[in-house]
Protein backbone atom coordinates (compact mmCIF):
# COMPACT_ATOMS: atom_id res chain seq x y z
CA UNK A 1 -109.23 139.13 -9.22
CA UNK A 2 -110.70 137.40 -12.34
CA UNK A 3 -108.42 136.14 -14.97
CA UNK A 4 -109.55 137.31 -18.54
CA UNK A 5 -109.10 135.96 -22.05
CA UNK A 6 -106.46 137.92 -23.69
CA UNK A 7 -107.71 140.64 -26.09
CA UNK A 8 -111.93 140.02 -25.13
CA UNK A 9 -113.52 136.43 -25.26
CA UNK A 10 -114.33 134.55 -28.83
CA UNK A 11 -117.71 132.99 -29.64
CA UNK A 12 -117.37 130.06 -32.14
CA UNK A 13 -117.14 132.26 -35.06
CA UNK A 14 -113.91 133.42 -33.69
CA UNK A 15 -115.70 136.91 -33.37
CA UNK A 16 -113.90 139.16 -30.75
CA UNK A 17 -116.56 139.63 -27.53
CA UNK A 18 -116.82 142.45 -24.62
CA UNK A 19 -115.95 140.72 -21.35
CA UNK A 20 -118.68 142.46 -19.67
CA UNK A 21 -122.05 141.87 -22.12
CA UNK A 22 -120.98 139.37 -24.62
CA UNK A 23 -121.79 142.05 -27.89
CA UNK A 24 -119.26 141.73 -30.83
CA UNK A 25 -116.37 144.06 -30.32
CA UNK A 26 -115.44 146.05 -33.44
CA UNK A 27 -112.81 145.43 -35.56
CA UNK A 28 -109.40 146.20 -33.73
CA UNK A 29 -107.41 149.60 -34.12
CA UNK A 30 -104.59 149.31 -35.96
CA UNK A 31 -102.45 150.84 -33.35
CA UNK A 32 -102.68 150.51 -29.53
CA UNK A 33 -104.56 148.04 -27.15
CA UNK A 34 -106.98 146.00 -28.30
CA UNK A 35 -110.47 146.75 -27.18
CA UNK A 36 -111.67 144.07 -24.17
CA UNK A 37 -115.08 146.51 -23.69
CA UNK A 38 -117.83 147.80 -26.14
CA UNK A 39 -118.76 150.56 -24.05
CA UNK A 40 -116.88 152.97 -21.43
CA UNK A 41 -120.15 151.38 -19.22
CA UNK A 42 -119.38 147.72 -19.56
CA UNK A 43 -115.75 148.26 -18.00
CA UNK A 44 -117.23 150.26 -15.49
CA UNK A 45 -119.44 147.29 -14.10
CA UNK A 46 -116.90 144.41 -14.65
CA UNK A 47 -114.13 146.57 -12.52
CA UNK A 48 -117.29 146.60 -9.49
CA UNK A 49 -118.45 143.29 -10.14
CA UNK A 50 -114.89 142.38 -9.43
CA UNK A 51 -114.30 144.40 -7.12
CA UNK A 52 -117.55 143.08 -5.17
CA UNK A 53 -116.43 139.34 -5.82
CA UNK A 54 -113.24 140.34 -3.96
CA UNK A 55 -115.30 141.45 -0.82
CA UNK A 56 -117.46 138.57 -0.56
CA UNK A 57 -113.94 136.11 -1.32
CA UNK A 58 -115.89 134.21 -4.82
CA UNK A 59 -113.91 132.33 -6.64
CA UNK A 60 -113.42 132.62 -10.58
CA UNK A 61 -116.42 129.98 -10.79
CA UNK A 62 -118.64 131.94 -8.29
CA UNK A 63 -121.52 134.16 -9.17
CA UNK A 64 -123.97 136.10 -7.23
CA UNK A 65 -127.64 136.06 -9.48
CA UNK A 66 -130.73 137.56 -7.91
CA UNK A 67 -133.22 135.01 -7.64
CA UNK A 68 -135.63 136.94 -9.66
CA UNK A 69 -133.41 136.71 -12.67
CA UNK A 70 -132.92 132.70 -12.24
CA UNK A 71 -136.91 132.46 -12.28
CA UNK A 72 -137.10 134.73 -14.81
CA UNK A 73 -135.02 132.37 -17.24
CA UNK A 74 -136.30 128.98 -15.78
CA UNK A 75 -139.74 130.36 -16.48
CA UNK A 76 -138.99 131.29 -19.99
CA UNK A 77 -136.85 127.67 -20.51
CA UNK A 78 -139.59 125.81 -19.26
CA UNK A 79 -142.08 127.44 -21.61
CA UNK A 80 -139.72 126.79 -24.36
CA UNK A 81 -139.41 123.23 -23.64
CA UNK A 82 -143.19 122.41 -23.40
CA UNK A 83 -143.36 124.20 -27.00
CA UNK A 84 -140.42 121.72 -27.92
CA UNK A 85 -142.37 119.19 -26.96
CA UNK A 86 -145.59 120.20 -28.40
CA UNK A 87 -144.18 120.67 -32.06
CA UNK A 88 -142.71 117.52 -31.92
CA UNK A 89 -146.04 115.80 -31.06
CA UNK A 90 -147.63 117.91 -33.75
CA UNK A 91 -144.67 116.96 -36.37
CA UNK A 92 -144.99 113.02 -35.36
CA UNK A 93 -148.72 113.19 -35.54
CA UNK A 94 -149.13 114.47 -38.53
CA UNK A 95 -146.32 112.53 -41.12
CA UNK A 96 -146.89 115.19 -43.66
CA UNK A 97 -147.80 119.09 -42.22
CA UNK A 98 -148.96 120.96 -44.67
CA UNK A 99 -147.27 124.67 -45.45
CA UNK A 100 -149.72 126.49 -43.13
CA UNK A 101 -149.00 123.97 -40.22
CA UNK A 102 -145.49 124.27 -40.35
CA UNK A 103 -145.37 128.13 -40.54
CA UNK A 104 -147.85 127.46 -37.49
CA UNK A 105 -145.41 125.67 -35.77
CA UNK A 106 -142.40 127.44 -35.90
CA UNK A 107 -144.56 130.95 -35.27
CA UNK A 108 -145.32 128.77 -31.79
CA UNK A 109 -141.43 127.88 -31.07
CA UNK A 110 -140.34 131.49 -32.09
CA UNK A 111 -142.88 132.81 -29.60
CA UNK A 112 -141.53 130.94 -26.98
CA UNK A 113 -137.75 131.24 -27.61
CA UNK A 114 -138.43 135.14 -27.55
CA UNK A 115 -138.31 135.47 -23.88
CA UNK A 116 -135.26 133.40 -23.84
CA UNK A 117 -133.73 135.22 -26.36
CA UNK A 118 -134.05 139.11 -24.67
CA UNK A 119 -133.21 137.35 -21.60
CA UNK A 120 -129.77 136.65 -23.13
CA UNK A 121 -129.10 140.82 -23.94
């Protein structure tokens, strides 16, 4: 079985997060358990997942990812990274962008952090 941060996991805000899909929990009850799951769904599929991890013996470092999902992401990471790189050109080239060229710019690198980004939900 999986060992679990007490009471959900905390991003560097210190917000409380659902073990399964990383949303902020809401604020706690003031009686009972705290809440480790946003949804009634979420502890659903971490109780198979373990339960799956346990049949195929992984370890608490182990994951199983479908190989679509890893190109999906590399895909969307390199396209990200060649837009890094191309606004940095663009800034280096030109020592003083003009309004227009910087809203240009970052309209570029939001574009490409976009897939990254709904990858991540």
């Amino acid at each position: 079985m999986t060992k679990q941060a007490p009471f959900g996991t905390h991003d560097r805000s210190g917000e409380r997060k659902c073990l399964w899909c990383r949303r902020t929990l809401p604020a706690p009850a003031r009686t009972g358990r705290p809440r480790l799951y946003c949804r009634q769904s979420c502890r659903q599929q971490d109780y198979e997942a373990r339960l799956r991890a346990t049949e195929l013996q992984l370890g608490d470092n182990e994951l199983v990812v479908a190989r679509v999902q890893i190109d999906e992401l590399r895909d969307a990471a390199h396209v990200l990274a060649y837009a890094v790189d191309d606004t940095e050109r663009d800034l280096a080239a030109a020592p003083n962008p003009t309004k227009s060229e910087l809203l240009e710019m970052l309209t570029w690198l939001l574009e490409a952090a976009r897939p990254v980004r709904d990858l991540c939900r």
